[in-house]
Each structure stands twice: as structure tokens, then as C-alpha cells.
Protein backbone atom coordinates (compact mmCIF):
# COMPACT_ATOMS: atom_id res chain seq x y z
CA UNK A 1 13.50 8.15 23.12
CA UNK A 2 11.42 5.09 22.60
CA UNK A 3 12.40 2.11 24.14
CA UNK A 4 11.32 -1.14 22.69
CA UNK A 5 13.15 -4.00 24.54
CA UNK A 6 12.70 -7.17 22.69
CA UNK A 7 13.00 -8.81 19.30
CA UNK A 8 9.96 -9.41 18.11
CA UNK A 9 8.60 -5.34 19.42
CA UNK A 10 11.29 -4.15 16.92
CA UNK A 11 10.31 -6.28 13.64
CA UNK A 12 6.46 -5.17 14.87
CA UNK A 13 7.48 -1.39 15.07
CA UNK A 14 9.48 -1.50 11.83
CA UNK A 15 6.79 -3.56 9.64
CA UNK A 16 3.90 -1.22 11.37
CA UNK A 17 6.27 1.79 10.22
CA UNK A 18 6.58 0.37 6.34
CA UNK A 19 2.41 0.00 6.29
CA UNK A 20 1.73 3.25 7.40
CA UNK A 21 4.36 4.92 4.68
CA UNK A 22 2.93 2.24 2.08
CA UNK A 23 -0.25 3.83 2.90
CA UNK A 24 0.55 7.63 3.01
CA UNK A 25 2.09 7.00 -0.70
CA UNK A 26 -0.93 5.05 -2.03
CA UNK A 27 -3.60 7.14 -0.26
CA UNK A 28 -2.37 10.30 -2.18
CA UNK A 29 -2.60 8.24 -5.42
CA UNK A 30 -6.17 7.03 -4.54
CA UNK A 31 -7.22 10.68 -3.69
CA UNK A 32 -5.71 11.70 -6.99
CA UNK A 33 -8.54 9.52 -8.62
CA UNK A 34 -11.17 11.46 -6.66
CA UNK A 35 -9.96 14.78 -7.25
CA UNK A 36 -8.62 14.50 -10.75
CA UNK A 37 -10.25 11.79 -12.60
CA UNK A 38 -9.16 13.23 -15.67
CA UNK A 39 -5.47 12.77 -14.83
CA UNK A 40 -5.83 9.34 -13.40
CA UNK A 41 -7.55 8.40 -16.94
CA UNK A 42 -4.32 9.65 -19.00
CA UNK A 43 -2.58 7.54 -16.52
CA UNK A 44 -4.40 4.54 -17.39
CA UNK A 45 -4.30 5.07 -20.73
CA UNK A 46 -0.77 6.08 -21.12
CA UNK A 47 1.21 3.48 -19.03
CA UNK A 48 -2.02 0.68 -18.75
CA UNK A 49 -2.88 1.21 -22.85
CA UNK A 50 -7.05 1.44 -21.12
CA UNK A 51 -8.12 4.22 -22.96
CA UNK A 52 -11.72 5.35 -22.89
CA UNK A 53 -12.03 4.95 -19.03
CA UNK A 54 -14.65 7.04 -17.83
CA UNK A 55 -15.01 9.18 -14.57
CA UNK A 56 -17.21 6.90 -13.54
CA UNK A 57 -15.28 3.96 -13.52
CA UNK A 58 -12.30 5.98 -12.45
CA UNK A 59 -14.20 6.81 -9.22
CA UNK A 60 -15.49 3.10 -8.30
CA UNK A 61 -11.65 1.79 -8.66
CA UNK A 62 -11.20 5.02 -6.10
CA UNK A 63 -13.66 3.56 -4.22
CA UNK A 64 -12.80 0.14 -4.23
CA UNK A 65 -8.66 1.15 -3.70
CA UNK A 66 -10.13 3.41 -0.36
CA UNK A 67 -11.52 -0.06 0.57
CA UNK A 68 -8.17 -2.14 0.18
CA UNK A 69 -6.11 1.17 2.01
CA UNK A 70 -7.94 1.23 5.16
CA UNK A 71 -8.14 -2.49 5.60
CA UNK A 72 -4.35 -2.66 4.37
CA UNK A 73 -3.96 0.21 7.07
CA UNK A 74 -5.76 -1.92 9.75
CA UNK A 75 -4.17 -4.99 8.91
CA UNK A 76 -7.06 -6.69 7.93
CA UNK A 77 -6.64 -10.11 6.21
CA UNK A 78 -3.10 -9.57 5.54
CA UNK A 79 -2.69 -12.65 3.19
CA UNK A 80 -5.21 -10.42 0.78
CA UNK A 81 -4.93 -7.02 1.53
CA UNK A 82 -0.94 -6.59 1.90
CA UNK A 83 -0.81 -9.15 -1.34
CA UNK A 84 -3.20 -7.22 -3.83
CA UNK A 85 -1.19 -4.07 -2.72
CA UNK A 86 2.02 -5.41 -3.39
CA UNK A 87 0.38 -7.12 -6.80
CA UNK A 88 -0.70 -3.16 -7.68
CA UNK A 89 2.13 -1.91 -6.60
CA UNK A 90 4.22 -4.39 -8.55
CA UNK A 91 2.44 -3.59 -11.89
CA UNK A 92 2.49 -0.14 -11.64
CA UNK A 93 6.30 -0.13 -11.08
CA UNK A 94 6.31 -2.23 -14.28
CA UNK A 95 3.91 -0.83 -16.55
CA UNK A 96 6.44 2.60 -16.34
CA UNK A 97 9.31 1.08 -17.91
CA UNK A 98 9.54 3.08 -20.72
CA UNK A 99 10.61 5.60 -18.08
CA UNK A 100 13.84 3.39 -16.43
CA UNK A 101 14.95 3.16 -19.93
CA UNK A 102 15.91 6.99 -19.89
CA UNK A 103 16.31 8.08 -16.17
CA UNK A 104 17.58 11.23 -16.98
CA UNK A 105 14.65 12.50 -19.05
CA UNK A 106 11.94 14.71 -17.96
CA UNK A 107 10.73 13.79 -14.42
CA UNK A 108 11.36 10.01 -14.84
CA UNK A 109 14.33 10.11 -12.36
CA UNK A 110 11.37 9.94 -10.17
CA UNK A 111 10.05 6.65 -10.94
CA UNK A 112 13.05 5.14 -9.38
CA UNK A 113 11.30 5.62 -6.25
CA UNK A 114 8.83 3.12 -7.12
CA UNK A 115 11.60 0.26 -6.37
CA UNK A 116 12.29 0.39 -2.67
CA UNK A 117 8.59 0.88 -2.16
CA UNK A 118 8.12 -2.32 -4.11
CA UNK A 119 10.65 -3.96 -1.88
CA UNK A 120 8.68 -2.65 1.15
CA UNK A 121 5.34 -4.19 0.08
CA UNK A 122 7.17 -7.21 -0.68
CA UNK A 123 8.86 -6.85 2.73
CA UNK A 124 5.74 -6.43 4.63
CA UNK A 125 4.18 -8.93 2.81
CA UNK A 126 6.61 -11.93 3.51
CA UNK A 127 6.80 -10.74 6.73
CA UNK A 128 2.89 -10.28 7.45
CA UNK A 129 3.07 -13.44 10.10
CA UNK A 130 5.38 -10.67 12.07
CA UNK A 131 3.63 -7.75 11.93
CA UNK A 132 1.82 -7.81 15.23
CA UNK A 133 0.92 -4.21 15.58
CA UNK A 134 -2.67 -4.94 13.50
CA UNK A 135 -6.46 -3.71 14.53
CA UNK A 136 -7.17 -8.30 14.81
CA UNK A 137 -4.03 -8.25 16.80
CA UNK A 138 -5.45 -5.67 18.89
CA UNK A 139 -8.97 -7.04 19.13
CA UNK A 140 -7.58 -10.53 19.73
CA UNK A 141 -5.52 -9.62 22.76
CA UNK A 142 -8.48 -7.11 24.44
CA UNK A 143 -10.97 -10.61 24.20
CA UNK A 144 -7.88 -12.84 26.02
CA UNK A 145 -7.75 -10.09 28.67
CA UNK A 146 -11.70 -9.98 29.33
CA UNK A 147 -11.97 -13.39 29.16
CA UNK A 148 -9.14 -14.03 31.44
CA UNK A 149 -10.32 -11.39 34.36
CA UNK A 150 -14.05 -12.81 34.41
């Protein structure tokens, strides 16, 4: 079993945990843009009202959400990166409304999920002073140990 002895290890741990499963979740949607850009198109038009989209913008807002995930995944510039994703996040759980107004339709039960995520990307983001367990974090605390042994 893992042992993690004080306070501030736990909140760490727990806020590392909710970036990584933010990520898995928005990963597979960003991949969904590179391998079905057709798909992520009726998506933007149905829920967004952006029809017309074309593959090739559909692949540079794949590109440009791969750049947000693996700094968001890093923990680089948490103030931007954790905020844009819960500002994405945050529309996207809006934009399906139409779907919360009959839960028990079709798959839209399934939208429901999009709440607690929301809550976790607010979470995180509140929380981002906290969240310790980041690649600057890392960096930060290898240059005080070099520069302390020399």
C-alpha cells in the first residue's frame, strides 16, 4: 500500500490523480479529431451550430488541443493551461443541454458524466497553487538540490 504521510503529499497525490484522468478523457476526444474528422465536424456543427468546418481546420484545433493536453499533463503554466481546459470543458458541458433536458433518451444519460468532470477541472483549477506533483515542480526542486551540493 502506498504510504503518503503528510497533508500537503495527499492534496498533491489526489490533484495529480484528477489531471491525469482529466487528461485520459480529453486525450481520447482530441484523438477523435485526428482519426475521425468527419465526426468531430457533426459535433461542431450539431452542439457548436459551426457548420462548414473543414478537415483541415478540424486537424489544427487537434493540433493545437495536443498542445494544451501535454502541457496541461505536465503542469505547465497552470493559471493557463488548467484554466482554458476547464473554460473547454465548461462549454462543452453546456453547449449539450438539449441532452439534460431528456436524460432518458437515446445515449444522453451519458452526458451526465460531463458534470463531475467539470467539477474536477474546476477542482484542479482552484486548487492549482496545491498541486505540487508538476514537471516545474520537478525541475525547480532538481536546480535547489544541484545548487545546494556545489
Amino acid at each position: 500500500m502506498l504510504h503518503i504521510p503528510n497533508h500537503s503529499n495527499r492534496i498533491a497525490l489526489a490533484l495529480f490523480a484528477l489531471r491525469i484522468s482529466i487528461f485520459v478523457v480529453l486525450v481520447v476526444w482530441t484523438l477523435d479529431k485526428f482519426l475521425r474528422p468527419e465526426h468531430a465536424t457533426a459535433v461542431f456543427e450539431h452542439f457548436y451550430g459551426l457548420a462548414g468546418l473543414g478537415v483541415t481546420l478540424v486537424y489544427a484545433l487537434a493540433v493545437a488541443e495536443s498542445a494544451l493536453l501535454v502541457g496541461f499533463l505536465l503542469g505547465v503554466a497552470p493559471r493557463l493551461t488548467y484554466g482554458t481546459v476547464l473554460l473547454l470543458h465548461g462549454v462543452s458541458t453546456l453547449a449539450s443541454y438539449q441532452q439534460y433536458l431528456h436524460p432518458f433518451e437515446s445515449n444522453n444519460l451519458l452526458f451526465f458524466a460531463a458534470w463531475p468532470m467539470l467539477a474536477a477541472c474546476f477542482a484542479l483549477y482552484i486548487l492549482r497553487d496545491l498541486d505540487t506533483w508538476r514537471i516545474s515542480t520537478c525541475l525547480c526542486n532538481c536546480k535547489n538540490k544541484i545548487e545546494n551540493n556545489t
